[in-house]
C-alpha atoms as a PDB file:
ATOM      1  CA  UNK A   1     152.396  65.268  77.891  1.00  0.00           C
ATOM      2  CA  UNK A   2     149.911  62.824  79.489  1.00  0.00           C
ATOM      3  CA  UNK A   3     150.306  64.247  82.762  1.00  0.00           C
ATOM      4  CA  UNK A   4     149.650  67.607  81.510  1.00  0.00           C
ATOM      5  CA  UNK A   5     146.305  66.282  79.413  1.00  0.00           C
ATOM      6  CA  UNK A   6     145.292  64.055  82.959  1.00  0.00           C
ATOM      7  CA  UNK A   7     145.812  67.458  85.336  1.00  0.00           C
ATOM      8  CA  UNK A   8     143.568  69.592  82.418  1.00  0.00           C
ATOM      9  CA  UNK A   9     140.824  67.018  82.593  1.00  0.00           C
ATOM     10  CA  UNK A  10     141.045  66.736  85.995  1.00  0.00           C
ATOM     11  CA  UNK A  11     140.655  70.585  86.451  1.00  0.00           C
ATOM     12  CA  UNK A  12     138.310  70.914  83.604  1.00  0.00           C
ATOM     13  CA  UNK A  13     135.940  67.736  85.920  1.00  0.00           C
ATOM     14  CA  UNK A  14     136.365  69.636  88.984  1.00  0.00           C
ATOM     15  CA  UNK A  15     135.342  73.659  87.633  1.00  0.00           C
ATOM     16  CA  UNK A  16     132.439  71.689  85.488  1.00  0.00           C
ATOM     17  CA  UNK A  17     130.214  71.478  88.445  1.00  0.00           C
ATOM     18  CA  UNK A  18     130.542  75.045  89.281  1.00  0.00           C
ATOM     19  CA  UNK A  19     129.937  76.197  86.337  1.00  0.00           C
ATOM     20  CA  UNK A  20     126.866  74.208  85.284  1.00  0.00           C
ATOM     21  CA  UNK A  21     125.421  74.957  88.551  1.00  0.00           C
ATOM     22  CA  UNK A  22     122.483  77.979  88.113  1.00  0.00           C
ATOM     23  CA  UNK A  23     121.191  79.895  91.386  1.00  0.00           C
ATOM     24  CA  UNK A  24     117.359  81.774  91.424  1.00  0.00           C
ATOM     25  CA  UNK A  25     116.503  83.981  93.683  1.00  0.00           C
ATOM     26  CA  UNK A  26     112.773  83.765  94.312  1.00  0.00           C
ATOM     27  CA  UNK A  27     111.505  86.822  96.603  1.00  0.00           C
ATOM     28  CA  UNK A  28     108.424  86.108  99.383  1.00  0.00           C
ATOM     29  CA  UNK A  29     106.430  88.860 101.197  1.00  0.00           C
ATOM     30  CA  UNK A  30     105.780  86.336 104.610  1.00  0.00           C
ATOM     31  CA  UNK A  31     107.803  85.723 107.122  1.00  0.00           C
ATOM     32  CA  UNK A  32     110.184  82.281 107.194  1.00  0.00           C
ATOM     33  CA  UNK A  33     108.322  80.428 109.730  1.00  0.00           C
ATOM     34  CA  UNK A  34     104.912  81.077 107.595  1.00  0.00           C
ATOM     35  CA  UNK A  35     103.620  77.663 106.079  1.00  0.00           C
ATOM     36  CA  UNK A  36     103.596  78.970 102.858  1.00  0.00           C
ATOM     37  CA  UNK A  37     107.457  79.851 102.813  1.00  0.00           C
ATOM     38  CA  UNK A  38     107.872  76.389 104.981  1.00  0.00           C
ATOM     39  CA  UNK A  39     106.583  74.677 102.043  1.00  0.00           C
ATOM     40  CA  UNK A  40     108.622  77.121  99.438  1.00  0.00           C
ATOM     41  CA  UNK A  41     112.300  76.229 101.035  1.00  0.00           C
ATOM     42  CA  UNK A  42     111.417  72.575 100.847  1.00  0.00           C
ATOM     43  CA  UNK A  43     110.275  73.428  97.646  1.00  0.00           C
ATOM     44  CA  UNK A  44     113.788  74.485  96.807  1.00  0.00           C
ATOM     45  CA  UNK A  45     115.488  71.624  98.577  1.00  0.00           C
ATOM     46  CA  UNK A  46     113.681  69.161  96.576  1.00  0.00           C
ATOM     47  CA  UNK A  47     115.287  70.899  93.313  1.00  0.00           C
ATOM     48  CA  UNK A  48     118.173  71.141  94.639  1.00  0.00           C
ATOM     49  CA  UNK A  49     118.353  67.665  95.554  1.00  0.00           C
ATOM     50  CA  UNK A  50     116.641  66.310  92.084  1.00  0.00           C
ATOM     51  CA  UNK A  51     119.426  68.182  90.172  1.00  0.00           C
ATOM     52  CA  UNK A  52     122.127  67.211  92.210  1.00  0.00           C
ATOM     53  CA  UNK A  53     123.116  70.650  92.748  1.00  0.00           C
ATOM     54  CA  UNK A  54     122.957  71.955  89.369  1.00  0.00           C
ATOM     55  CA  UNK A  55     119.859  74.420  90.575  1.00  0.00           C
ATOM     56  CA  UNK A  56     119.967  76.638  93.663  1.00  0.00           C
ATOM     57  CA  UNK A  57     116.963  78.319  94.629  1.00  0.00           C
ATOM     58  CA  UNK A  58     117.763  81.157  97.418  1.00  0.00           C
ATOM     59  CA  UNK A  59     114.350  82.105  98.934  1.00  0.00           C
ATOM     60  CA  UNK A  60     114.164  85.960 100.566  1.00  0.00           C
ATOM     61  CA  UNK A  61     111.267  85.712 102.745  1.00  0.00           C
ATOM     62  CA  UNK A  62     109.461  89.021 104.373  1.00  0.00           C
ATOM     63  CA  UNK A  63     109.796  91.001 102.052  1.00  0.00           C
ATOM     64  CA  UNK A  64     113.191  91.209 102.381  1.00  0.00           C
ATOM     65  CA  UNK A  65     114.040  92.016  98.593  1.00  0.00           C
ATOM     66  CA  UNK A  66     111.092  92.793  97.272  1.00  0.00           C
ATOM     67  CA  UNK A  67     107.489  94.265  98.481  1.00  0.00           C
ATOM     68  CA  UNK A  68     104.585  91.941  97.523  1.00  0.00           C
ATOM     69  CA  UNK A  69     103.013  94.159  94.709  1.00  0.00           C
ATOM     70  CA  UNK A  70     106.672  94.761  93.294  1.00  0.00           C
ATOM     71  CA  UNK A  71     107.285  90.645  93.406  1.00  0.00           C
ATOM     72  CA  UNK A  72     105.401  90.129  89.951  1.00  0.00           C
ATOM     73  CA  UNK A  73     107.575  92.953  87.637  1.00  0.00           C
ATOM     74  CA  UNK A  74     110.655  91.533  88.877  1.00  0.00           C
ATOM     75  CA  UNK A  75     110.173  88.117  87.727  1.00  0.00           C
ATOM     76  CA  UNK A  76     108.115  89.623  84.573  1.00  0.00           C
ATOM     77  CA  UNK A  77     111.228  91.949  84.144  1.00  0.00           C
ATOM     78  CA  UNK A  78     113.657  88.931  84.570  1.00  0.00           C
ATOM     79  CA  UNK A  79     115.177  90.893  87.751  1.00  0.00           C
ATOM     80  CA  UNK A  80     115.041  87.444  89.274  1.00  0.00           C
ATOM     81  CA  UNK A  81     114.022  84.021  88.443  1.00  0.00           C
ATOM     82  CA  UNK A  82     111.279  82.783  90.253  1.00  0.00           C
ATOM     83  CA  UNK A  83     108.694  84.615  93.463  1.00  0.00           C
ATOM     84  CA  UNK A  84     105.575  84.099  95.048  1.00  0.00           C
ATOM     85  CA  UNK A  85     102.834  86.175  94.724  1.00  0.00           C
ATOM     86  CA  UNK A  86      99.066  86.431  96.089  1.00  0.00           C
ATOM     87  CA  UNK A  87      96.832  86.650  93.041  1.00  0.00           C
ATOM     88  CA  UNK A  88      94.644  88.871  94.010  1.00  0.00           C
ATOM     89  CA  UNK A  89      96.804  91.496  94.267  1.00  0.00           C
ATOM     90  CA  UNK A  90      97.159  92.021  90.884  1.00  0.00           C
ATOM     91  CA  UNK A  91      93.496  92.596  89.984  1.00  0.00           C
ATOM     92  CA  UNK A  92      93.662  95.922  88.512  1.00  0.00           C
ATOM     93  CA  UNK A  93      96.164  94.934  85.893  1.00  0.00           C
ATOM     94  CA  UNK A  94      93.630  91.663  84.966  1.00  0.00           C
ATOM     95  CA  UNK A  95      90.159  90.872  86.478  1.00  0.00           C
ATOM     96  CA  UNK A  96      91.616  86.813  86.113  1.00  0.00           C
ATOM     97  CA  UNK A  97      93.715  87.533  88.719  1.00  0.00           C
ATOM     98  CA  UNK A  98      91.004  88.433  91.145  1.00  0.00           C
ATOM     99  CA  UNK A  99      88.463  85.715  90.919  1.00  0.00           C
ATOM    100  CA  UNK A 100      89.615  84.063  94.130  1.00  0.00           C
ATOM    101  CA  UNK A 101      89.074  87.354  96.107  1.00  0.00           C
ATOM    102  CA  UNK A 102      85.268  87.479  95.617  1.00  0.00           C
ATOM    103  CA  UNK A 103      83.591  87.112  98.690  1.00  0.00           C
ATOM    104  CA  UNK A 104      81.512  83.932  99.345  1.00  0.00           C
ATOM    105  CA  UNK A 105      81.993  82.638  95.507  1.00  0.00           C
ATOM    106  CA  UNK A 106      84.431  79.750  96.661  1.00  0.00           C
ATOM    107  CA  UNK A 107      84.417  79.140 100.401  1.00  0.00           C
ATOM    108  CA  UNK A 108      85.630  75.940 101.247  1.00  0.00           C
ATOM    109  CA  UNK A 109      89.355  74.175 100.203  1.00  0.00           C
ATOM    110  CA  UNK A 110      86.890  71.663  98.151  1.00  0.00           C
ATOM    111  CA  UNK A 111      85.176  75.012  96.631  1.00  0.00           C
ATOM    112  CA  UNK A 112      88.583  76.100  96.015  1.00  0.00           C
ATOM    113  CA  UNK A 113      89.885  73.527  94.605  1.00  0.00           C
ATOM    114  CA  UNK A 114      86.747  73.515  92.079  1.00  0.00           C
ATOM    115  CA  UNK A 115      87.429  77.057  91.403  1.00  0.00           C
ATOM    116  CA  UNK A 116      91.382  76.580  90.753  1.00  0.00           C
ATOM    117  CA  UNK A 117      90.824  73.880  88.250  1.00  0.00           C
ATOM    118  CA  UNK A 118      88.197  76.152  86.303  1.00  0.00           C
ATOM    119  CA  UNK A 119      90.999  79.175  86.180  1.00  0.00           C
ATOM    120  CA  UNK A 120      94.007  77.409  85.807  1.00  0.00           C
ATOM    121  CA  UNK A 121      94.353  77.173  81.964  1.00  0.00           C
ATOM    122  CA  UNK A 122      93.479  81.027  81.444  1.00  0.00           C
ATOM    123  CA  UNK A 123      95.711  82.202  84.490  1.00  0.00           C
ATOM    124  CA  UNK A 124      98.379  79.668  82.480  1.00  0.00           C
ATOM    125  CA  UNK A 125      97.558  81.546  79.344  1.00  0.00           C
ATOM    126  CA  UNK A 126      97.625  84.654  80.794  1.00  0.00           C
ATOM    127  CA  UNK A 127     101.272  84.843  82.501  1.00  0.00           C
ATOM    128  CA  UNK A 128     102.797  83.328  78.957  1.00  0.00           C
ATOM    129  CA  UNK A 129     101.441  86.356  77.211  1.00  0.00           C
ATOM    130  CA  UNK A 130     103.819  87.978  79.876  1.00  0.00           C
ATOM    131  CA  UNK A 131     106.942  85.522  79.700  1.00  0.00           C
ATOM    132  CA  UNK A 132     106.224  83.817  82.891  1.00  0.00           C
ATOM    133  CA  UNK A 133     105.007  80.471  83.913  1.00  0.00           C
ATOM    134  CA  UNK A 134     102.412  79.079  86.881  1.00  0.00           C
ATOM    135  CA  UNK A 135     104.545  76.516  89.065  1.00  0.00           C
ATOM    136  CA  UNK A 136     102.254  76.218  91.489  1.00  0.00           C
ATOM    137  CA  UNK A 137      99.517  77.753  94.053  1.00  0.00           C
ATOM    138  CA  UNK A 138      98.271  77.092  97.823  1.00  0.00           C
ATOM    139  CA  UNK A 139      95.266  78.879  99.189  1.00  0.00           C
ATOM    140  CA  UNK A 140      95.739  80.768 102.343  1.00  0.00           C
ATOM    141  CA  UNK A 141      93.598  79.733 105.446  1.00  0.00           C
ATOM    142  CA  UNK A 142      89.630  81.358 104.885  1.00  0.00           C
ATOM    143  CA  UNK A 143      89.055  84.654 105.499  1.00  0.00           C
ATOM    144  CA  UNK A 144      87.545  86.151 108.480  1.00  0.00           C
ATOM    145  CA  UNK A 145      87.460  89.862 109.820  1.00  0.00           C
ATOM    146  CA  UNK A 146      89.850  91.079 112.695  1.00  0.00           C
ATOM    147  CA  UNK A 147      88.405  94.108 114.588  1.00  0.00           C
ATOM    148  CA  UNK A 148      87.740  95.319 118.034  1.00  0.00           C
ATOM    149  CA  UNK A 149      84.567  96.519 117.377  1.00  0.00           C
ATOM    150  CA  UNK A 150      81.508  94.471 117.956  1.00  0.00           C
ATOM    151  CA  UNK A 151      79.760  93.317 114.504  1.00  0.00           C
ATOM    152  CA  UNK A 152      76.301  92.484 114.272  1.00  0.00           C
ATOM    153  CA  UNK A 153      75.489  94.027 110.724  1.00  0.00           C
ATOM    154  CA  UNK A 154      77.720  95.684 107.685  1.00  0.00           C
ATOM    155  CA  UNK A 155      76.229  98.917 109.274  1.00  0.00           C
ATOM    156  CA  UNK A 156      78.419  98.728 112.115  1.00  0.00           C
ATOM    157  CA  UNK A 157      81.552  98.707 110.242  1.00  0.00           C
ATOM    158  CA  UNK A 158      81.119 102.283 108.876  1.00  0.00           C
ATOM    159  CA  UNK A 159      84.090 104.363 109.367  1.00  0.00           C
ATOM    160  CA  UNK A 160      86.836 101.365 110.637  1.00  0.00           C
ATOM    161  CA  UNK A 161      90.662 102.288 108.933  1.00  0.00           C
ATOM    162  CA  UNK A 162      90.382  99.094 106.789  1.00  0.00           C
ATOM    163  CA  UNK A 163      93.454  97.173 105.894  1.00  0.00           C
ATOM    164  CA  UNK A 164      93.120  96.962 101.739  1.00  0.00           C
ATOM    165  CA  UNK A 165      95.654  94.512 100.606  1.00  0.00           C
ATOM    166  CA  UNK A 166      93.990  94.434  97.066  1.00  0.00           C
ATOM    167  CA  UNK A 167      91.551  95.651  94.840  1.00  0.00           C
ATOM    168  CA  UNK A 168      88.969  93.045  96.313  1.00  0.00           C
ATOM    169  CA  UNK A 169      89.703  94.355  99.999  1.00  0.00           C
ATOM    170  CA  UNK A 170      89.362  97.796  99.067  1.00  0.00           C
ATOM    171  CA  UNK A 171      86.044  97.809  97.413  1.00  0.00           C
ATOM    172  CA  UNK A 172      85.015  95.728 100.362  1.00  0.00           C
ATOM    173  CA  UNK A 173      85.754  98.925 102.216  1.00  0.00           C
ATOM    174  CA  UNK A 174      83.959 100.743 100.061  1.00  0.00           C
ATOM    175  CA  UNK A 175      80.842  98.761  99.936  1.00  0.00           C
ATOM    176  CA  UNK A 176      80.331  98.772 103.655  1.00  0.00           C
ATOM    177  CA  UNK A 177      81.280 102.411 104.460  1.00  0.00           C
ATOM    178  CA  UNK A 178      84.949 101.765 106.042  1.00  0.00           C
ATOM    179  CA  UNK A 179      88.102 103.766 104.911  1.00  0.00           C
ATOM    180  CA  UNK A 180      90.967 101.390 102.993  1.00  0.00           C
ATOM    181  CA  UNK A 181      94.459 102.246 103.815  1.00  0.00           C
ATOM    182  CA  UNK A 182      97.135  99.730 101.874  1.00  0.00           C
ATOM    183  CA  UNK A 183      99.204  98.023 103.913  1.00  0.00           C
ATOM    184  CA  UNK A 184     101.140  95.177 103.306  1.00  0.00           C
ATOM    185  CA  UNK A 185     101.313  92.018 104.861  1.00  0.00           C
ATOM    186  CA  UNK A 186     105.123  92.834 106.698  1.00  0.00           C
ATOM    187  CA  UNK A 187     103.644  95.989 107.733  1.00  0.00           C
ATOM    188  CA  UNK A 188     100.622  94.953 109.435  1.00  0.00           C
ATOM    189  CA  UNK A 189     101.985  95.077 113.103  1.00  0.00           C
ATOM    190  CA  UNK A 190     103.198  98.068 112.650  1.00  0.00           C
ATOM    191  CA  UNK A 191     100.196  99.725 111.133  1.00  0.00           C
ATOM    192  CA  UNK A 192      97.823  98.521 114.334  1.00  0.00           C
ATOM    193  CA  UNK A 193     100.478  99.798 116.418  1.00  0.00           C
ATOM    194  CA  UNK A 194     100.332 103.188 115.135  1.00  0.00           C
ATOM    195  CA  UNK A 195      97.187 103.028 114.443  1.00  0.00           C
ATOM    196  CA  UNK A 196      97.408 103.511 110.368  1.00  0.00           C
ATOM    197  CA  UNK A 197      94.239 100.890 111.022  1.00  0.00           C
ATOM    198  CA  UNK A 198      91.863  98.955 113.036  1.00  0.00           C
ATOM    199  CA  UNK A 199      90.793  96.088 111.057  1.00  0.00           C
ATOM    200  CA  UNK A 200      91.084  94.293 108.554  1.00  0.00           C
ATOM    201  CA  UNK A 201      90.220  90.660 106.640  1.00  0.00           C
ATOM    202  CA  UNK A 202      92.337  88.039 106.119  1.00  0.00           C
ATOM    203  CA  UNK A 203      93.188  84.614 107.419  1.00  0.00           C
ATOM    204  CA  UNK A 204      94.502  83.241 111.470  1.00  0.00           C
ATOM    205  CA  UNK A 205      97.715  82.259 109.683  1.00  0.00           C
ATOM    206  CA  UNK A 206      98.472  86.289 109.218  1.00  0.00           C
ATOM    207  CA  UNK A 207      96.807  87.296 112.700  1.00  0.00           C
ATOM    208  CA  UNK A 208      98.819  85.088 113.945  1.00  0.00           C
ATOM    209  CA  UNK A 209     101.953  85.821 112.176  1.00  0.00           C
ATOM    210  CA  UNK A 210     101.333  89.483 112.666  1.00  0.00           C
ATOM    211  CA  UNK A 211     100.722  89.228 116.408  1.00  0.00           C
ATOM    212  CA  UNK A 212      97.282  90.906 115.633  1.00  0.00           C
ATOM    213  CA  UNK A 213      96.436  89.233 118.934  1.00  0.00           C
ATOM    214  CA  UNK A 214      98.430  92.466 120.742  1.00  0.00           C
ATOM    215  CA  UNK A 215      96.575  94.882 119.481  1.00  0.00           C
ATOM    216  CA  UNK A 216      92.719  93.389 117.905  1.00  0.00           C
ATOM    217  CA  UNK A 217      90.693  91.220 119.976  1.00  0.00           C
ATOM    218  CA  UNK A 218      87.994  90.078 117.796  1.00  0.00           C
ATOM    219  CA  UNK A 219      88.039  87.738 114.943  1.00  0.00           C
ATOM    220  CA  UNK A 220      84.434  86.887 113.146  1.00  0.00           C
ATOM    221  CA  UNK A 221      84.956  83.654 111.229  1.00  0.00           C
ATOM    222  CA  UNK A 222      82.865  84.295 107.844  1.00  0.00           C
ATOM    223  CA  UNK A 223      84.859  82.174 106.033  1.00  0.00           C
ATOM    224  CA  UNK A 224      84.610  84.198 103.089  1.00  0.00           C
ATOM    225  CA  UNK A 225      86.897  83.637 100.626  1.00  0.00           C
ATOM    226  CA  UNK A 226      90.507  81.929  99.973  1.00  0.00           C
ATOM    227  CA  UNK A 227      92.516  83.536  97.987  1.00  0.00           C
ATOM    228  CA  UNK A 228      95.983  81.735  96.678  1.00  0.00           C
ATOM    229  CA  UNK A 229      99.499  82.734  96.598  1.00  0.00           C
ATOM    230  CA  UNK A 230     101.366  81.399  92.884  1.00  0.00           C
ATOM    231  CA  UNK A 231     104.448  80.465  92.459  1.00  0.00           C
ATOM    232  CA  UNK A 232     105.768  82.048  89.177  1.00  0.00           C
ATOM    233  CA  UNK A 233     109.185  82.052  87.093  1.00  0.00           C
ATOM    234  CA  UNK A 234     110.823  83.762  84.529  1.00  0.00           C
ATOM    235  CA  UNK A 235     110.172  82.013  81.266  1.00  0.00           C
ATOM    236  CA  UNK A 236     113.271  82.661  79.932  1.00  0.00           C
ATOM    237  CA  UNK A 237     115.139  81.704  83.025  1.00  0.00           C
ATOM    238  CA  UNK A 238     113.350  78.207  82.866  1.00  0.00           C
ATOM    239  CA  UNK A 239     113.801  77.517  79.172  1.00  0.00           C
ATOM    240  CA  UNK A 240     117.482  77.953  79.847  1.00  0.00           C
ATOM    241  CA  UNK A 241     117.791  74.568  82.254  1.00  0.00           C
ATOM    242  CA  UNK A 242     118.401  71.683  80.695  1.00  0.00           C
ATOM    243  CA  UNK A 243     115.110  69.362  80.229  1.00  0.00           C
ATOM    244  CA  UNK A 244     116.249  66.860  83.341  1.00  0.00           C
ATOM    245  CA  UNK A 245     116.478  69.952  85.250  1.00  0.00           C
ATOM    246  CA  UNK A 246     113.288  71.859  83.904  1.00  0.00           C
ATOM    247  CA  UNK A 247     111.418  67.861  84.865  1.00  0.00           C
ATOM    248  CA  UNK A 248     112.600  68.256  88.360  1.00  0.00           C
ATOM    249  CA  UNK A 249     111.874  72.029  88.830  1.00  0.00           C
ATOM    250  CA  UNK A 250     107.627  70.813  87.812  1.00  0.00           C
ATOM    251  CA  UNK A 251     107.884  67.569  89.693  1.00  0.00           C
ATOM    252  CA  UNK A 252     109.110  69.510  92.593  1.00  0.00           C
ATOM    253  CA  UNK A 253     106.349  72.207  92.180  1.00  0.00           C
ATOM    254  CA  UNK A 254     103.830  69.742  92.085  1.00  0.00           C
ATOM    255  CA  UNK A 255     104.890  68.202  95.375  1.00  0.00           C
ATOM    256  CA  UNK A 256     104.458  71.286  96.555  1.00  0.00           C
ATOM    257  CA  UNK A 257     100.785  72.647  95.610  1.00  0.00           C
ATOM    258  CA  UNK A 258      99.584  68.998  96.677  1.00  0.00           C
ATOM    259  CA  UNK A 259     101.705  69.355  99.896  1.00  0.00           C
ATOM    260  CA  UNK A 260     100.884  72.785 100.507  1.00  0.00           C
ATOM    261  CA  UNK A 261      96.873  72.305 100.014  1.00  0.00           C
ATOM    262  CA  UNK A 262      97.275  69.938 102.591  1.00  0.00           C
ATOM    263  CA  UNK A 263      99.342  71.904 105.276  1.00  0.00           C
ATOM    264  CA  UNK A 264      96.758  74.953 104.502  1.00  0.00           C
ATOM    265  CA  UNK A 265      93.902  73.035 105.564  1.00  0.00           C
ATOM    266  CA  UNK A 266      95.859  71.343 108.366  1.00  0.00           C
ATOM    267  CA  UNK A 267      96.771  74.207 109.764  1.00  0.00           C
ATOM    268  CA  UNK A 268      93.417  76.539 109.735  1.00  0.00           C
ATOM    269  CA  UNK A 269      92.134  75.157 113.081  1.00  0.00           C
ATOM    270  CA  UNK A 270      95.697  75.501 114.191  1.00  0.00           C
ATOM    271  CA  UNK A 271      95.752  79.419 113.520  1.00  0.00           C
ATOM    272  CA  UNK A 272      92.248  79.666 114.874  1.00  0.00           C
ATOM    273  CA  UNK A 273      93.286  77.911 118.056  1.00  0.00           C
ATOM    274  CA  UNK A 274      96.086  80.180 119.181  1.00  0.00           C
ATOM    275  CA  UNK A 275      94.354  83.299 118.470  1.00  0.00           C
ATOM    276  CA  UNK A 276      92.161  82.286 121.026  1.00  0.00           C
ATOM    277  CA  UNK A 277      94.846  80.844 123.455  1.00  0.00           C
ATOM    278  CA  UNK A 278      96.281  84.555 122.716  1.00  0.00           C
ATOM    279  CA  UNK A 279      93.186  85.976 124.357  1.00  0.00           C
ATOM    280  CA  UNK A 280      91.421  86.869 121.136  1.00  0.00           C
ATOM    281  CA  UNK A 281      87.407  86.145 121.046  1.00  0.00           C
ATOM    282  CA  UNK A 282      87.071  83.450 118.196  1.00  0.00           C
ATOM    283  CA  UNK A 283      82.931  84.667 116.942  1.00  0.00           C
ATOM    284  CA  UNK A 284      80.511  82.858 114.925  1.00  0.00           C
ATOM    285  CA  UNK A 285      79.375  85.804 112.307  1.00  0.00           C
ATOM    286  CA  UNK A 286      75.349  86.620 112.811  1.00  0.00           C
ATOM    287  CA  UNK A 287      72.939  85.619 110.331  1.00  0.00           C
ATOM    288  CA  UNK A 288      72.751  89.186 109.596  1.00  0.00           C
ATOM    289  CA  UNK A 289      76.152  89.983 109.142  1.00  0.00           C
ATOM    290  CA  UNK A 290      76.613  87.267 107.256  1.00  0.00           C
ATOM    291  CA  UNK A 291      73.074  88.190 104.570  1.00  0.00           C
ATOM    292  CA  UNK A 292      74.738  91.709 104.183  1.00  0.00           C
ATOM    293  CA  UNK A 293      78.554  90.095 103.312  1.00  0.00           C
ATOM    294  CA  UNK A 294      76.826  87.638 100.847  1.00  0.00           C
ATOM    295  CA  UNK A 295      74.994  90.761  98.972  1.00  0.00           C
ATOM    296  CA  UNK A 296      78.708  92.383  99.381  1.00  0.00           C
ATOM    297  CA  UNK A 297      79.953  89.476  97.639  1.00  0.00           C
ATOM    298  CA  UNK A 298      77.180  89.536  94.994  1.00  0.00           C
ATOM    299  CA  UNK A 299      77.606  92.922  93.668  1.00  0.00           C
ATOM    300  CA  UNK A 300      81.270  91.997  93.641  1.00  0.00           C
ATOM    301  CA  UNK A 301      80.914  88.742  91.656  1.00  0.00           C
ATOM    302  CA  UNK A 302      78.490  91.174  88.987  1.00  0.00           C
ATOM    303  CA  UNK A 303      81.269  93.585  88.828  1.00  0.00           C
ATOM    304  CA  UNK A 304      83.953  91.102  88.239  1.00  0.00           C
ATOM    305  CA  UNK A 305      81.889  88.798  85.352  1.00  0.00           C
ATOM    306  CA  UNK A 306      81.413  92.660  83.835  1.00  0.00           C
ATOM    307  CA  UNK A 307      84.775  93.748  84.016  1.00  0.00           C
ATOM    308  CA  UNK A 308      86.430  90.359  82.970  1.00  0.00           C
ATOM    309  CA  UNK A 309      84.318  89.694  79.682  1.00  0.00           C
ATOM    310  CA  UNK A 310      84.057  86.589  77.948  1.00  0.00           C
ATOM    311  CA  UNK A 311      86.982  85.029  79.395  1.00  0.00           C
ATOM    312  CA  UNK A 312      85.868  85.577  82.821  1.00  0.00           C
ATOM    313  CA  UNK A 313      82.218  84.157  82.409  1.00  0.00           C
ATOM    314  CA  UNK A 314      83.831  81.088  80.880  1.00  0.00           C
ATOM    315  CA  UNK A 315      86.081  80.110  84.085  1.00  0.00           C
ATOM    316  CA  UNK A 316      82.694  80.928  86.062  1.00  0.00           C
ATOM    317  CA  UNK A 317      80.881  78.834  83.994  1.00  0.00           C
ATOM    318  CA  UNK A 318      83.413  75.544  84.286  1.00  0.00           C
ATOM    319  CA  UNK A 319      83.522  76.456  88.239  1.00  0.00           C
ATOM    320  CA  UNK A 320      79.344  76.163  87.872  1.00  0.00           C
ATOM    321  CA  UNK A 321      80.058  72.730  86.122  1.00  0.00           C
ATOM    322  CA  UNK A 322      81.850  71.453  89.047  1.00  0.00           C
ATOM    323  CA  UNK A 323      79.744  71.957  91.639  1.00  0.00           C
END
């Protein structure tokens, strides 16, 4: 009899582990070797080492399981646990969303950082009306326009095929006379090489990831905005870890926003730097194009206060109080 009770706690120790131990899945639309999906898988190492095991999180960069706009739903929709998504994106559904997309209202990673700390609580508040939670955010590099075209006003980007990635992008497109086609961060070699478009503004880090180099050879640095990708779970799926789990799943995220802000700066003039050692022109926007992006961004920020109400001329107002 006491061998038979030693061999059933001996099995019931060794299954334990196994069957405590909880895996996410947490979908990416960028490539592995992108600095924000660097930062993700250590990220998930961290947990993995703070729980001793108990949490696996299985990242599925490039889009690989889900497209960028579908990213949000499935962790909404508990389809998995945990993803990244850029903010911005999701504009339509919530004007909150979008603030970091408005050209020329935060320009600089101290701007940003100003800006982020006005909009956390209601972009908190906002995803728990939706049974999700904020783990974390980065900001991607600033955003400058890719083109082949040379740019010395607004008026001489009538007509490009415009790369919209987001509501933001697309009434930039509309504003200065181009035409938006959506196309998705994976799909942006692809699109230049079939010519789907022929521009498009965004940050070096996704020239560079995109080989835009190959097929643009222009990139005016206007430093416009910089929008941030969030790292969101499932609500449910969190409340179900036990608390010492659930502590290292935030201490781990909050590594990696502080890590991340860091490697995003770092890594700007990096980006920048082999664009031009890929033979793309690196060019200072004129004072003219750069007067006509700032009224762009004007009647964008008036459209976005309008459409966001209240709520959205409050987090303006605590950005104001910051500067």
């Amino acid at each position: 009899m006491k061998r038979l009770v030693a061999t059933l706690a001996i099995t019931a120790a060794l299954s334990a582990p196994a069957a405590a131990q909880v895996k996410w899945d947490l979908p990416t639309a960028y490539p592995a070797n992108n600095f924000h999906t660097e930062n993700l898988q250590q990220f998930a190492n961290d947990i993995d080492k703070a729980s001793g095991g108990k949490l696996k999180v299985q990242l599925h960069p490039n889009a690989s399981l889900f497209k960028a706009p579908e990213i949000k739903r499935a962790v909404q929709g508990g389809q998995v646990q945990a993803g990244e998504i850029l903010l911005v994106n999701f504009e339509n559904e919530d004007p909150l969303f979008g603030i970091d997309g408005v050209p020329f209202l935060a320009t600089s990673y101290a701007e940003a950082s100003k800006l982020y700390k006005a909009e956390r609580k209601a972009l908190e508040d906002k995803l728990a009306k939706q049974n999700m939670m904020l783990l974390y955010t980065v900001p991607w590099p600033p955003q400058g326009i890719f083109t082949n075209r040379t740019l010395n006003s607004v008026a001489d980007m009538k007509g490009l095929k415009w790369r919209a990635y987001s509501p933001a992008t697309a009434k930039i497109a509309e504003l200065v006379g181009a035409q938006p086609v959506t196309v998705q961060a994976a799909e942006v070699s692809q699109a230049l090489a079939t010519g789907v478009m022929d521009s498009y503004m965004s940050s070096g880090a996704t020239g560079y990831d995109s080989k835009t180099y190959e097929h643009l050879k222009r990139f005016y640095d206007t430093q416009a905005w910089l929008p941030k990708n969030a790292i969101i779970v499932n609500r449910a799926a969190f409340d179900a870890l036990d608390k010492a789990t659930q502590a290292a799943v935030l201490k781990a995220a909050a590594d990696a926003e502080t890590r991340g802000w860091k490697m995003s700066e770092e890594k700007t003039k990096w980006y920048v730097d082999q664009l031009k050692q890929k033979g793309m022109s690196i060019d200072k926007p004129s004072e003219q194009l750069t007067a006509d992006m700032r009224r762009v961004g004007n009647v964008m920020l008036a459209e976005w206060v309008r459409k966001s109400g209240a709520d959205g001329k409050k987090v303006i107002d605590q950005y104001r109080a910051l500067q």
